[in-house]
Structure formats: C-alpha cells, structure tokens
N, C-alpha and C. Protein backbone atom coordinates (compact mmCIF):
# COMPACT_ATOMS: atom_id res chain seq x y z
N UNK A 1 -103.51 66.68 82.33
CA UNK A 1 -102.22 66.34 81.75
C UNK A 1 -102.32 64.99 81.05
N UNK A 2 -101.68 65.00 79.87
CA UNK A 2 -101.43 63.52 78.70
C UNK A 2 -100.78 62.58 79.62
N UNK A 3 -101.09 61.22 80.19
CA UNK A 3 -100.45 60.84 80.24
C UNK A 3 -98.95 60.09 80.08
N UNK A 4 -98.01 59.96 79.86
CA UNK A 4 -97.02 60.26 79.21
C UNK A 4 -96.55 58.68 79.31
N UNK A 5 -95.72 58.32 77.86
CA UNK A 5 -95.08 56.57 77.80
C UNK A 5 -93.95 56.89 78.09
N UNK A 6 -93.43 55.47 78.33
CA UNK A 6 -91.87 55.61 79.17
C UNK A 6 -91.46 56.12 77.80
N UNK A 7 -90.06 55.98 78.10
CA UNK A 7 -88.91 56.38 76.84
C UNK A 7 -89.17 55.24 76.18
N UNK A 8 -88.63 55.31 74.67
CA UNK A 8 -88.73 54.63 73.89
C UNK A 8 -87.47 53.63 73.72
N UNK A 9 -86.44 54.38 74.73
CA UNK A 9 -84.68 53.84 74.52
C UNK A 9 -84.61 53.12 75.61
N UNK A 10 -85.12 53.67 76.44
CA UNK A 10 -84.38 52.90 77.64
C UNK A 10 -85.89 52.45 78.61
N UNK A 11 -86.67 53.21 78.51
CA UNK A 11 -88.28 52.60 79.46
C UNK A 11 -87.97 53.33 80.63
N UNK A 12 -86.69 54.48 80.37
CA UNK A 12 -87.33 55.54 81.83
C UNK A 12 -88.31 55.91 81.89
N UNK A 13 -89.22 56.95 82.85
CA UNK A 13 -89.85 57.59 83.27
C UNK A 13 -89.59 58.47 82.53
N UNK A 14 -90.62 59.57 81.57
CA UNK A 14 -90.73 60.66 80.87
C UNK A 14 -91.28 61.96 81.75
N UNK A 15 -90.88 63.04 81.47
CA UNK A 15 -91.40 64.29 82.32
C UNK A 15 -91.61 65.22 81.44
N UNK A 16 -92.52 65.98 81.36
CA UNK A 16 -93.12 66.80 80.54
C UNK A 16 -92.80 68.30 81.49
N UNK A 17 -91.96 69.68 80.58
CA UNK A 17 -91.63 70.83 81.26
C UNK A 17 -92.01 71.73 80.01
N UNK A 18 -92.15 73.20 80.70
CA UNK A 18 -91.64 74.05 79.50
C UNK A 18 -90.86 74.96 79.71
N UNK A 19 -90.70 76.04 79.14
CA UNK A 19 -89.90 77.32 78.99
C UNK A 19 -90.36 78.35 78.11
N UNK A 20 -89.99 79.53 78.83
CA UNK A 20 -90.87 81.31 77.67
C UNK A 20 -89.68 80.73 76.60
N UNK A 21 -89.94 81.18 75.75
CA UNK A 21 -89.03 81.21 74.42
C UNK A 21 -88.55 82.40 73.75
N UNK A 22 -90.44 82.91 73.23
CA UNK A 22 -90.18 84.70 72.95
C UNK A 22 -91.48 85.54 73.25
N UNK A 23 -91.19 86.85 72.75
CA UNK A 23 -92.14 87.39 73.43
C UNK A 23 -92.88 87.73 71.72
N UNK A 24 -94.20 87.89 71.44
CA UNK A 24 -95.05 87.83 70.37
C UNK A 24 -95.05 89.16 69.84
N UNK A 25 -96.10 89.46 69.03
CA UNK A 25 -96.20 90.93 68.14
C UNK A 25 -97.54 91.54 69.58
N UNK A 26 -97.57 90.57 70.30
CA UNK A 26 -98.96 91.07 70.78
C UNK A 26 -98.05 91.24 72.42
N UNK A 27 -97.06 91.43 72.38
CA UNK A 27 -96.49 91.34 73.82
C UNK A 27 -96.63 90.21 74.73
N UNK A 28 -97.09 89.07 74.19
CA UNK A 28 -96.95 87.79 74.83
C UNK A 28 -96.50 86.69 75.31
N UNK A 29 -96.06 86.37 76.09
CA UNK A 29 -94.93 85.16 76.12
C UNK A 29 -95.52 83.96 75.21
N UNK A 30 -94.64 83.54 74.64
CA UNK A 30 -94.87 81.92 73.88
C UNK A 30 -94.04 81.05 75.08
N UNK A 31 -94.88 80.07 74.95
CA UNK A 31 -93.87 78.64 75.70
C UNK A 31 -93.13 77.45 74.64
N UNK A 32 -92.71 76.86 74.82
CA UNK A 32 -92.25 75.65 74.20
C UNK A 32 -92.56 74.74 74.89
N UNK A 33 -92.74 73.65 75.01
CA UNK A 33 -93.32 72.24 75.24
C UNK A 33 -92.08 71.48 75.19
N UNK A 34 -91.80 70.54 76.54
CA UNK A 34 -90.91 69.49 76.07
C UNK A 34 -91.22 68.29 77.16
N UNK A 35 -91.07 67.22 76.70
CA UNK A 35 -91.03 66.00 77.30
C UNK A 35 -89.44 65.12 77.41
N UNK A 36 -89.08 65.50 78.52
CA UNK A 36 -87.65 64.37 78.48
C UNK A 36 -87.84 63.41 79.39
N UNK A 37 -86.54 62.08 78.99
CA UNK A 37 -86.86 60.97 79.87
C UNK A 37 -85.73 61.34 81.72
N UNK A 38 -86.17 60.56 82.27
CA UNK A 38 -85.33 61.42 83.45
C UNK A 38 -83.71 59.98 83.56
N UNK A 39 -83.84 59.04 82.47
CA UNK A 39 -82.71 58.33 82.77
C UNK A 39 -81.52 58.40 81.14
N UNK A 40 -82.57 59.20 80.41
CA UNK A 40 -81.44 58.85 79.18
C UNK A 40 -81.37 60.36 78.63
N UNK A 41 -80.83 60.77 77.52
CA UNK A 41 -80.69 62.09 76.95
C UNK A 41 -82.16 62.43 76.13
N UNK A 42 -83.01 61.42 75.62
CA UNK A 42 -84.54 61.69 74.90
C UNK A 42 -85.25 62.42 75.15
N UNK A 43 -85.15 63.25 74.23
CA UNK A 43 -86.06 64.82 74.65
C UNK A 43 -87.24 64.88 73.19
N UNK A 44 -88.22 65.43 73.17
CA UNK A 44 -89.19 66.00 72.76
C UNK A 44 -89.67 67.39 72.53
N UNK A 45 -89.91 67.94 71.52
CA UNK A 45 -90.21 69.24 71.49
C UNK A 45 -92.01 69.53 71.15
N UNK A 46 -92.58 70.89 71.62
CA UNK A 46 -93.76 70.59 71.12
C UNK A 46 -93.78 71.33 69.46
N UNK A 47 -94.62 71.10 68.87
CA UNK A 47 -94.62 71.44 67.38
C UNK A 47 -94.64 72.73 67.33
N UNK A 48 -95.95 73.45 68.00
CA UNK A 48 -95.83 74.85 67.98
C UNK A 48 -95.41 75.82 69.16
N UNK A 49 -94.95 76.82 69.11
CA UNK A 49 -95.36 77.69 70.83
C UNK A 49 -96.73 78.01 71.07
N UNK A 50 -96.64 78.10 72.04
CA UNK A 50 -98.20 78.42 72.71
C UNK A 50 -98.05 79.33 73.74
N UNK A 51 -99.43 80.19 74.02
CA UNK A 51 -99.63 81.47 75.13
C UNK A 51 -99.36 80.57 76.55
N UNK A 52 -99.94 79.50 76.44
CA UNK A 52 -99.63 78.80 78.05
C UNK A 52 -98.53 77.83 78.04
N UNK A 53 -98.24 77.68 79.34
CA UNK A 53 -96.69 76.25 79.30
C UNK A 53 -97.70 75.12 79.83
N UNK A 54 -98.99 75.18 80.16
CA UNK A 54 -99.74 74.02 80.19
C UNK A 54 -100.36 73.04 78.74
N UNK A 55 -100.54 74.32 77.69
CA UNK A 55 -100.64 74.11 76.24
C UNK A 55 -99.69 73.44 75.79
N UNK A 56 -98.50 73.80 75.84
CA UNK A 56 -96.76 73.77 75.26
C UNK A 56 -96.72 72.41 75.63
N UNK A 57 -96.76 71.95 76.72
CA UNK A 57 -96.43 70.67 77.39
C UNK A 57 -97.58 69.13 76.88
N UNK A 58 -98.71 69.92 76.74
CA UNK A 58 -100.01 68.93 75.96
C UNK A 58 -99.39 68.46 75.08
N UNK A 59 -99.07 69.65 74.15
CA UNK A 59 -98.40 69.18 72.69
C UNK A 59 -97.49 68.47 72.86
N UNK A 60 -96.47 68.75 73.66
CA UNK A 60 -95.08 67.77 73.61
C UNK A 60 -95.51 66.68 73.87
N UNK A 61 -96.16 66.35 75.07
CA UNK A 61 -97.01 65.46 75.33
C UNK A 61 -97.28 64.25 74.53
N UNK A 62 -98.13 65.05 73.71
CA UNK A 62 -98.94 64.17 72.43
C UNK A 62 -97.69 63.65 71.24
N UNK A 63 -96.77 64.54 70.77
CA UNK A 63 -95.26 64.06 70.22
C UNK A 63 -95.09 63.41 71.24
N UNK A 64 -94.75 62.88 72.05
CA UNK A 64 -94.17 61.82 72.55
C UNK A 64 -94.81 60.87 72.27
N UNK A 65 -95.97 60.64 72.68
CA UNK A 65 -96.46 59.47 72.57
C UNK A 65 -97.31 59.20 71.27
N UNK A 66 -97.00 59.83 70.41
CA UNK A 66 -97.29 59.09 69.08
C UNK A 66 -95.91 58.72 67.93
N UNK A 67 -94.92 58.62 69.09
CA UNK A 67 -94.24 58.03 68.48
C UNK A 67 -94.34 56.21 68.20
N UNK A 68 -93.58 55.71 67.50
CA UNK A 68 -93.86 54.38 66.54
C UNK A 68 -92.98 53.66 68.16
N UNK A 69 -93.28 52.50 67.99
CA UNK A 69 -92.50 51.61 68.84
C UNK A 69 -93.20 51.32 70.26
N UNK A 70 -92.31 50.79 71.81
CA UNK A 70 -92.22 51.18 72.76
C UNK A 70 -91.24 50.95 73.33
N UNK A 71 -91.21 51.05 74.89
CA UNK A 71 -90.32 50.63 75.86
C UNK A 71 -89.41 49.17 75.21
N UNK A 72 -88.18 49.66 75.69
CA UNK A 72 -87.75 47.96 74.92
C UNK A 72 -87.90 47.16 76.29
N UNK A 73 -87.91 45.76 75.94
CA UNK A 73 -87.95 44.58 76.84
C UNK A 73 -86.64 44.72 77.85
N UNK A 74 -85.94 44.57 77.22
CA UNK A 74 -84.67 44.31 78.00
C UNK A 74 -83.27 45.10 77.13
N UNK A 75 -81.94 45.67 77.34
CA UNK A 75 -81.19 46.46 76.31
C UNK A 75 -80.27 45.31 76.35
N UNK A 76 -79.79 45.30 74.80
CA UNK A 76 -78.89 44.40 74.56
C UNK A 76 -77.38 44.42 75.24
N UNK A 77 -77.24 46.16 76.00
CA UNK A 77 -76.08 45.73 76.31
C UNK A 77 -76.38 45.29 78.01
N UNK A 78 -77.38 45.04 77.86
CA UNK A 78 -77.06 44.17 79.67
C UNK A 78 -77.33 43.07 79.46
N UNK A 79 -76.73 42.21 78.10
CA UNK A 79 -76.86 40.71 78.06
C UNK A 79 -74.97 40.82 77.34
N UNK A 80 -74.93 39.08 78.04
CA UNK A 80 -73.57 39.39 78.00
C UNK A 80 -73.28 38.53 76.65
N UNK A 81 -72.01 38.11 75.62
CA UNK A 81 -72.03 37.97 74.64
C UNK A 81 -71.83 36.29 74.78
C-alpha cells in the first residue's frame, strides 16, 4: 500500500477505500479507488477502474499524493482576529 499524506485542508489522517462500480463486457467487476480524509469532506478518486480494489486504491493513492502543496501549519480560523 502507497503510503498516504495527510489532507491537504486540514492535516487529517487520509484513508484509502474502494467500491464495485460496474460490471465489464468481460463479466467483471471494475473497482473505483478513493482516498478520503477521516476529519474533513476531501475525497479523491482513482483515474481509472480497475479488476482489483487493491489496484483502484494504488491509483487513488498516487492522486492524492501528487497533489501540489501540504498539510497546512496551523488554520487561520483557530487564530483569533
């Protein structure tokens, strides 16, 4: 498994899941890939479906963490004005 970066919004903890989506021309399940954070709404999708939800989840995986940025330091609204 990719190791996975916090969120980019808030520096929760990220979790990588999947789900069947559809079934193929070949009778196959496809998965989808997703990575969400477990403290904010930031979700991730993987690019393609894939035959495995261990595949699905790599990919999301890898979208997550090539996103630009990181964890913020501190959020502006827990400083007071």
């Amino acid at each position: 498994m990719v190791k996975l970066k916090p969120c980019p919004f808030c520096g929760g903890e990220a979790r990588g899941w999947c789900r069947s989506a559809t079934i193929n021309l070949a009778d196959e399940i496809d998965y989808n890939g997703y990575v969400s954070c477990s403290r904010c709404p930031a979700k991730m999708r993987s690019t393609y479906q894939h035959v495995t939800g261990a595949e699905a989840i790599a990919d999301a995986a890898r979208n997550w963490n090539a996103r630009t940025g990181g964890a913020p330091a501190s959020s502006h609204l827990d400083q007071e004005a």
